[in-house]
Protein backbone atom coordinates (compact mmCIF):
# COMPACT_ATOMS: atom_id res chain seq x y z
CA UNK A 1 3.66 -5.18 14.11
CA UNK A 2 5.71 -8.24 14.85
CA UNK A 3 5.64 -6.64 18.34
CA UNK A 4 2.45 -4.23 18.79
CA UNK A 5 3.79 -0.65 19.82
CA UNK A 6 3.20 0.76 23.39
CA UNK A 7 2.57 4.32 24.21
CA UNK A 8 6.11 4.25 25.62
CA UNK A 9 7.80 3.13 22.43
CA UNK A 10 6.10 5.69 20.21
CA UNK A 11 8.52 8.23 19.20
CA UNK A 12 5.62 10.40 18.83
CA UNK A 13 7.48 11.04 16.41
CA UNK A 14 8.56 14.03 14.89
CA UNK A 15 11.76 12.55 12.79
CA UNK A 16 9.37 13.13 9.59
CA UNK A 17 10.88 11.36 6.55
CA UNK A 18 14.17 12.53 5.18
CA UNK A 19 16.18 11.87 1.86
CA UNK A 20 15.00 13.26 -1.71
CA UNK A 21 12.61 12.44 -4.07
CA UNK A 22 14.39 9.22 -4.97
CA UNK A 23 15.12 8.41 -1.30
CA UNK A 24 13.31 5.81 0.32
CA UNK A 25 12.01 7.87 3.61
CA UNK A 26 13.78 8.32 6.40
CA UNK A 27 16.58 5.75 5.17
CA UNK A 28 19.96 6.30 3.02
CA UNK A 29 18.20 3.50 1.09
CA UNK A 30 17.34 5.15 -2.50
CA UNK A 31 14.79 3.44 -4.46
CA UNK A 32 16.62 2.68 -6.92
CA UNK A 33 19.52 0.74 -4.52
CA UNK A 34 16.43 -0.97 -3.07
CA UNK A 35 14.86 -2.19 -6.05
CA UNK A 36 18.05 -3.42 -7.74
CA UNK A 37 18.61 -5.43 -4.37
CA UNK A 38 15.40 -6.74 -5.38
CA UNK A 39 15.13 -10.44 -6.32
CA UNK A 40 13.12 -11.47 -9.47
CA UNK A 41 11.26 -14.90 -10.13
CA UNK A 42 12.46 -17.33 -13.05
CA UNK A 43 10.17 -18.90 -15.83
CA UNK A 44 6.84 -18.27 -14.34
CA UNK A 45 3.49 -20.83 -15.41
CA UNK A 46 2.36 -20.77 -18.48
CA UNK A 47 -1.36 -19.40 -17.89
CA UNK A 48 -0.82 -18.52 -14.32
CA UNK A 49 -1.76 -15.27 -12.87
CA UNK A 50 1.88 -14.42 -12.45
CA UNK A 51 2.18 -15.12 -16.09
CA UNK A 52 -0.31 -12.96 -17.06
CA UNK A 53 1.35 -9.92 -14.82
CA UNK A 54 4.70 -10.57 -16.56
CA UNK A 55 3.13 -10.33 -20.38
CA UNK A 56 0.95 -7.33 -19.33
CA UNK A 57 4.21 -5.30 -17.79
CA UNK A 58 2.44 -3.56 -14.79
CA UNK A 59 0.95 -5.13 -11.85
CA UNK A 60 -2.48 -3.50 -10.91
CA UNK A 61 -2.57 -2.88 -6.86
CA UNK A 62 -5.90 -1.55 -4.81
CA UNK A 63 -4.11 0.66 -2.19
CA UNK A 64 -4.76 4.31 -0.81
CA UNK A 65 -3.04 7.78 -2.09
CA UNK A 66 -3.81 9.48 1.54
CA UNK A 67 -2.44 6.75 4.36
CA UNK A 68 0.78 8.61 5.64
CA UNK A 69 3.78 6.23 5.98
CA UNK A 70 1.77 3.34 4.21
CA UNK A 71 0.66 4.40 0.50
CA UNK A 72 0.55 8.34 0.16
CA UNK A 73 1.49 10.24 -2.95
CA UNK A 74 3.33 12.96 -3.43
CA UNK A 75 1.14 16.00 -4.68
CA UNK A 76 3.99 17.79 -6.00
CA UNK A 77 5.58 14.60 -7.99
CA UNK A 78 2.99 12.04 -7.86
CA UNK A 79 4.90 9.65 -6.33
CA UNK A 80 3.33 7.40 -4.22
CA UNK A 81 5.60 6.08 -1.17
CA UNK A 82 5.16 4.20 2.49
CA UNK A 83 5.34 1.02 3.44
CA UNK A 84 2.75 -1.05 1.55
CA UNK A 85 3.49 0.95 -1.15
CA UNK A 86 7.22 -0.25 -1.39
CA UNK A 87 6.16 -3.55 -0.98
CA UNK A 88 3.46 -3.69 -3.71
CA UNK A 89 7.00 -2.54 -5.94
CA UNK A 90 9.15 -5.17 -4.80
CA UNK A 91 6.61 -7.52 -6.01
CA UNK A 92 6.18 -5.87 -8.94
CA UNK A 93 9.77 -6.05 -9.76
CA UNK A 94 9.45 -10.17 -8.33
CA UNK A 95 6.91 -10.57 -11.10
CA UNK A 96 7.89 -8.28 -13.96
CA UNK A 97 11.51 -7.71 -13.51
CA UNK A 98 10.74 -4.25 -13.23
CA UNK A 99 8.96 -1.92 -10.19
CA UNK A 100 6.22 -1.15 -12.89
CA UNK A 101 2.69 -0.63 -10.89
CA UNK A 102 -0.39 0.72 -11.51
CA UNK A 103 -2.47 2.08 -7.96
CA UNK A 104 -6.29 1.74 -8.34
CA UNK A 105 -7.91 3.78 -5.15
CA UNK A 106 -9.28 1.12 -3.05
CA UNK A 107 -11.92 1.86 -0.18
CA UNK A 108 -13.12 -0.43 2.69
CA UNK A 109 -16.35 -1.38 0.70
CA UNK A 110 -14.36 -1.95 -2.78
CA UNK A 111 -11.61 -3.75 -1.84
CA UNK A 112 -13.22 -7.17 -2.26
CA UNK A 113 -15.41 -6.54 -5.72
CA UNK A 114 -12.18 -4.70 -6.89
CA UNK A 115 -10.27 -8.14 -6.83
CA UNK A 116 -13.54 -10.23 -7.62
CA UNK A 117 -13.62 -8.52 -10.85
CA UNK A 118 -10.24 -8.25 -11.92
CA UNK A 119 -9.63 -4.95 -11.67
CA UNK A 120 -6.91 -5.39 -9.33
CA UNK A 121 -4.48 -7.93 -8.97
CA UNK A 122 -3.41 -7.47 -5.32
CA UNK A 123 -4.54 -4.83 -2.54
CA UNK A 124 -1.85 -4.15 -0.17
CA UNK A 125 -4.13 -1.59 2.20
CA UNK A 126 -3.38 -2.47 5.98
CA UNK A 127 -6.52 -5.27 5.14
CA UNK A 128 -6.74 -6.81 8.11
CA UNK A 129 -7.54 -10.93 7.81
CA UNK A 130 -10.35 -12.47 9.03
CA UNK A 131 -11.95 -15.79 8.44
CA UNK A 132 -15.11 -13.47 7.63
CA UNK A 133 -13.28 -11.93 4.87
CA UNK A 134 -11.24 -15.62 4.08
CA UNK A 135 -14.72 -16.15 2.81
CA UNK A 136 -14.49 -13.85 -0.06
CA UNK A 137 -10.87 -12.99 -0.32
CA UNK A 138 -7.70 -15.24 -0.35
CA UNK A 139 -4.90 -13.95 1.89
CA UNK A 140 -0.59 -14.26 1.37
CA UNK A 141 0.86 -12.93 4.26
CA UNK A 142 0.19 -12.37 6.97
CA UNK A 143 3.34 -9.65 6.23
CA UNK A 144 2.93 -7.14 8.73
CA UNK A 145 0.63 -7.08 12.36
CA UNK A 146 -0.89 -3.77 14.22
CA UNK A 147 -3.58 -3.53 16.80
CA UNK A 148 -6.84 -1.39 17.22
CA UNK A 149 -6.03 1.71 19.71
CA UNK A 150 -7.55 4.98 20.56
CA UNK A 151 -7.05 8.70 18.95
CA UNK A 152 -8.86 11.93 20.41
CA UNK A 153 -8.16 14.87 20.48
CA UNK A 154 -5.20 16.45 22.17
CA UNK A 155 -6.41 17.80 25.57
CA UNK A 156 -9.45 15.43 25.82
CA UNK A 157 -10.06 14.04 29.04
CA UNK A 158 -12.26 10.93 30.45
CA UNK A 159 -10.43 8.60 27.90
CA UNK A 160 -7.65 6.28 28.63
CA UNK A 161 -8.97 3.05 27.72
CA UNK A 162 -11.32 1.01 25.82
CA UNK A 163 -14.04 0.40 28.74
CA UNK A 164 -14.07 4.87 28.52
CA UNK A 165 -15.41 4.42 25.34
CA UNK A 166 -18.86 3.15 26.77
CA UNK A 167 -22.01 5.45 26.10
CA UNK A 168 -19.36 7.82 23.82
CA UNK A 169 -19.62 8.90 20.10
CA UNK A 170 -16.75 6.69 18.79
CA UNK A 171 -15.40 6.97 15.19
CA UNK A 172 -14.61 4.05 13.09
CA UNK A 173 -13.85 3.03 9.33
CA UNK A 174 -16.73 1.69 7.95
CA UNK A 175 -16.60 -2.41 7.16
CA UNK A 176 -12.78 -2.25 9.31
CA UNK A 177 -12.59 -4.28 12.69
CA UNK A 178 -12.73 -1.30 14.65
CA UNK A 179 -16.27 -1.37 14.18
CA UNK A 180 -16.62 -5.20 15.81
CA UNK A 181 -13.58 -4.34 18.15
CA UNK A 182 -15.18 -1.15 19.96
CA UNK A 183 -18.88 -3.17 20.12
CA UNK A 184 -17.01 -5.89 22.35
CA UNK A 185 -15.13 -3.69 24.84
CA UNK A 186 -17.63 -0.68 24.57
CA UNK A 187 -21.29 -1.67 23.79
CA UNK A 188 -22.91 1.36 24.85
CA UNK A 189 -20.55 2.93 22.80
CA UNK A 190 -22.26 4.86 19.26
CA UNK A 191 -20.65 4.07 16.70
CA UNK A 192 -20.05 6.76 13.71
CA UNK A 193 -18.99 5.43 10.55
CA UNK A 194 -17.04 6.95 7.89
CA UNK A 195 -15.48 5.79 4.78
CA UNK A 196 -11.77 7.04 5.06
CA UNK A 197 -9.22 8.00 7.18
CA UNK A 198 -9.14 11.65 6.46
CA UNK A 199 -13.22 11.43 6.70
CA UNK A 200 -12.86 10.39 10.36
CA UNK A 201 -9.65 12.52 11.15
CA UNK A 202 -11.78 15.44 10.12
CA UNK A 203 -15.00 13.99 12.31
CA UNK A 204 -12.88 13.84 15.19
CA UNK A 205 -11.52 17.56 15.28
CA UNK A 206 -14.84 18.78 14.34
CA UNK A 207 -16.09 17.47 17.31
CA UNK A 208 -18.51 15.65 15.99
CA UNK A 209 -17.21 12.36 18.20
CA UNK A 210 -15.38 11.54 21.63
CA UNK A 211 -12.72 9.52 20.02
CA UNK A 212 -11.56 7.30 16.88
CA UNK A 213 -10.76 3.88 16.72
CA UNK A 214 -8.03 2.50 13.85
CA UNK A 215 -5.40 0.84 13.18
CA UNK A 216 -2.10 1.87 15.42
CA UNK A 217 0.00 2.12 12.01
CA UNK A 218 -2.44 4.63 10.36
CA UNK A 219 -2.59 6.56 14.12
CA UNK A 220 0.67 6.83 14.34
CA UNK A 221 1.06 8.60 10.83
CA UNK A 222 -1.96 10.67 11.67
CA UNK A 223 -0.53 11.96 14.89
CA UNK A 224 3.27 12.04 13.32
CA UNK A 225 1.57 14.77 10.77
CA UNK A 226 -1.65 16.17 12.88
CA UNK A 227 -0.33 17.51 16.75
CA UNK A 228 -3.98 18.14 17.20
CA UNK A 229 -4.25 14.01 17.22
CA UNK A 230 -3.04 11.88 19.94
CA UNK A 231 -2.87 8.49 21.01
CA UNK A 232 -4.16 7.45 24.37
CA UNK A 233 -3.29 3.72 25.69
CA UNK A 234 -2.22 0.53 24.19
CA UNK A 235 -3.32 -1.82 21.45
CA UNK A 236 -6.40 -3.60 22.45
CA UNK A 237 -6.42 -6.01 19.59
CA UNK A 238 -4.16 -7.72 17.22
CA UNK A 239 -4.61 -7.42 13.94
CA UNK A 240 -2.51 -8.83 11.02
CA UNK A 241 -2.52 -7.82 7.70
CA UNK A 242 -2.45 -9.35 4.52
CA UNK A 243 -2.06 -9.14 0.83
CA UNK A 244 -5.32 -9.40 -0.88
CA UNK A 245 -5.70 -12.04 -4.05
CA UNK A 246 -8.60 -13.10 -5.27
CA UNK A 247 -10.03 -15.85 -3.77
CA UNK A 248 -9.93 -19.14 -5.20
CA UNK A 249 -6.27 -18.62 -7.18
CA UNK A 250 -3.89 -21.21 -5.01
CA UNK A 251 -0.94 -20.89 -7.07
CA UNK A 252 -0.42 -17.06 -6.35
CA UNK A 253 -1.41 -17.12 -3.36
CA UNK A 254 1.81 -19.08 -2.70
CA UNK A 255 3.95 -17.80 -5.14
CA UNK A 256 3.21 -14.17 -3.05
CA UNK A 257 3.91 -16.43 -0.01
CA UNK A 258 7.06 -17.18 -1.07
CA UNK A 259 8.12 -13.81 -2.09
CA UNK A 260 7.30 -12.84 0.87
CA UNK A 261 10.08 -15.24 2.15
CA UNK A 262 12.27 -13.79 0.30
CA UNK A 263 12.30 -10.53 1.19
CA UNK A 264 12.45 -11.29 4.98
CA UNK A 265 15.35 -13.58 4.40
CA UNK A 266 17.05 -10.86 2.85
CA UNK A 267 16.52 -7.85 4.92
CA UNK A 268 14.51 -6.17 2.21
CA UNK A 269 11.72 -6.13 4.25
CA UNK A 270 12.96 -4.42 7.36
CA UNK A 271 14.53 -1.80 4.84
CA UNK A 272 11.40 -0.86 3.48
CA UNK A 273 10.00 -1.01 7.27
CA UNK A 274 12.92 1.35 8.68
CA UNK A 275 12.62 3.71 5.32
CA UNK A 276 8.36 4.21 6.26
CA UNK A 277 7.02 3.10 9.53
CA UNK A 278 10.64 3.24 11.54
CA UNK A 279 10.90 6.64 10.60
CA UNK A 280 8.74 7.35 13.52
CA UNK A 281 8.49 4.11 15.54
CA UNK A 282 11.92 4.36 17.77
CA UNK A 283 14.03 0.68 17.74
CA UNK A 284 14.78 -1.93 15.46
CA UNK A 285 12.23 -3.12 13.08
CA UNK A 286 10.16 -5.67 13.97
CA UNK A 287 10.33 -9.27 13.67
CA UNK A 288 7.78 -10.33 10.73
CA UNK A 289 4.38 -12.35 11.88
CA UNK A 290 5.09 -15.80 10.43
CA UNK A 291 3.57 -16.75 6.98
CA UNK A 292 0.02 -18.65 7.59
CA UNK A 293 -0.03 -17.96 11.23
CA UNK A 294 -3.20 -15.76 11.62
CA UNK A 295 -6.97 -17.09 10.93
CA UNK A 296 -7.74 -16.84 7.26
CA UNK A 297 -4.33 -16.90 5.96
């Protein structure tokens, strides 16, 4: 976040999203009055990537259907809503003209092949950048910045702070930072890996591990949903994310970064922040991590 959350600022959290189906959670915002606040891009290049979006009507994202307050659908409607979720529509609408997108499951191992082979135009997916992953991936953003903390189970003791985590069972998303971030404050720390959130929610209250390490935005929608789940400490890392493009493709890269721009000029991004994330996060929405300004972007 543009300032990482404390345990003190958590409004740990039961507000729980309000408003309808067509509301934007949490907010007064409908969809629909966000989207047609939504700005749209003129003649686009002939050829580009952008282009190509615009003549197929539908812009193909890799996101999740299970991250509470990020990208989680609806099983009753099939709607999927939450922060990246909303944003991967205002781009859509940017691109198209019209919110029209298309959500391929992504997973920490498919995210990069997904865009490699064009199955995907985008992955908006709390992907943390890295100049590891700068490698292989190109980055817009960075549009949004969290930190690595610390979820156990309610009532656990000897846990406070990363140096507890030392000669523990520790959960972590396989191929996410966590995994790098608990070996350098806990290296006698084991380290069980699982493939997604719900995988290592479910480890955790099984028992089968001390603790979990993830991304403070997906914690705090665990806990907001789970009271068996709480958070312990502070951030111990900083971690911003980005929109995924495939690497290589310059042009959208900055024709994302200037959406991106946009929608902070015009408040559309802290909209979609206080109809998702602020619905649990006491205060006023953060201030956006400036465009370019983390290692990879």
């Amino acid at each position: 976040m543009g300032k990482l959350l404390t345990s003190l600022s958590l409004a740990l959290l039961l507000t729980g999203c309000a408003g309808g189906e067509s509301a934007v959670p949490g907010s007064t915002t409908t969809a629909d009055q966000l989207m047609a606040k939504a700005p749209v891009a003129g003649e686009l290049p002939a050829g580009s990537t952008m282009d190509k979006i615009r003549k197929r009507g539908e812009l193909l994202v890799g996101g999740s259907l299970d991250a509470p307050l990020l990208s989680q659908q609806n099983p009753a409607t099939g709607e999927v809503t939450g922060f990246d979720a909303e944003l991967s529509r205002l781009l859509a609408k940017y691109i198209i003209g019209e919110p029209r997108t298309k959500l391929v499951t992504a997973t920490s191992e498919t995210r990069e092949p997904l865009l490699a082979n064009g199955t995907v135009d985008v992955i908006f997916q709390t992907y943390t950048i890295t100049p590891k992953r700068a490698e292989r991936v190109a980055f817009a953003g960075p549009y949004y910045e969290s930190g690595q903390s610390i979820a156990v189970r309610k009532g656990t003791s000897g846990v406070t702070k990363p140096a507890d985590l030392d000669g523990k069972t520790v959960i972590a998303g396989a191929n996410t930072p966590a995994v790098t971030a608990i070996q350098q404050v806990a290296p006698k720390a084991k380290i069980l890996e699982l493939g997604s959130d719900p995988e290592c929610l479910t480890a955790l209250k099984q028992g089968r591990a001390d603790a979990y390490v993830q991304d403070q935005s997906i914690l705090i929608a665990d806990a907001s949903l789970d009271r068996d789940i709480q958070l312990v400490g502070d951030p111990f890392t900083t971690d911003p994310y980005g929109i995924g493009l495939k690497h290589g493709d310059a042009e959208f890269k900055t024709f994302v970064n200037d959406w991106l721009r946009e929608i902070q000029r015009s408040g559309l991004w802290h909209e979609v922040w206080r109809g998702s994330i602020g619905t649990v996060v006491k205060g006023e929405a953060p201030v956006p991590p400036a465009i370019g300004s983390a290692q990879g972007s």
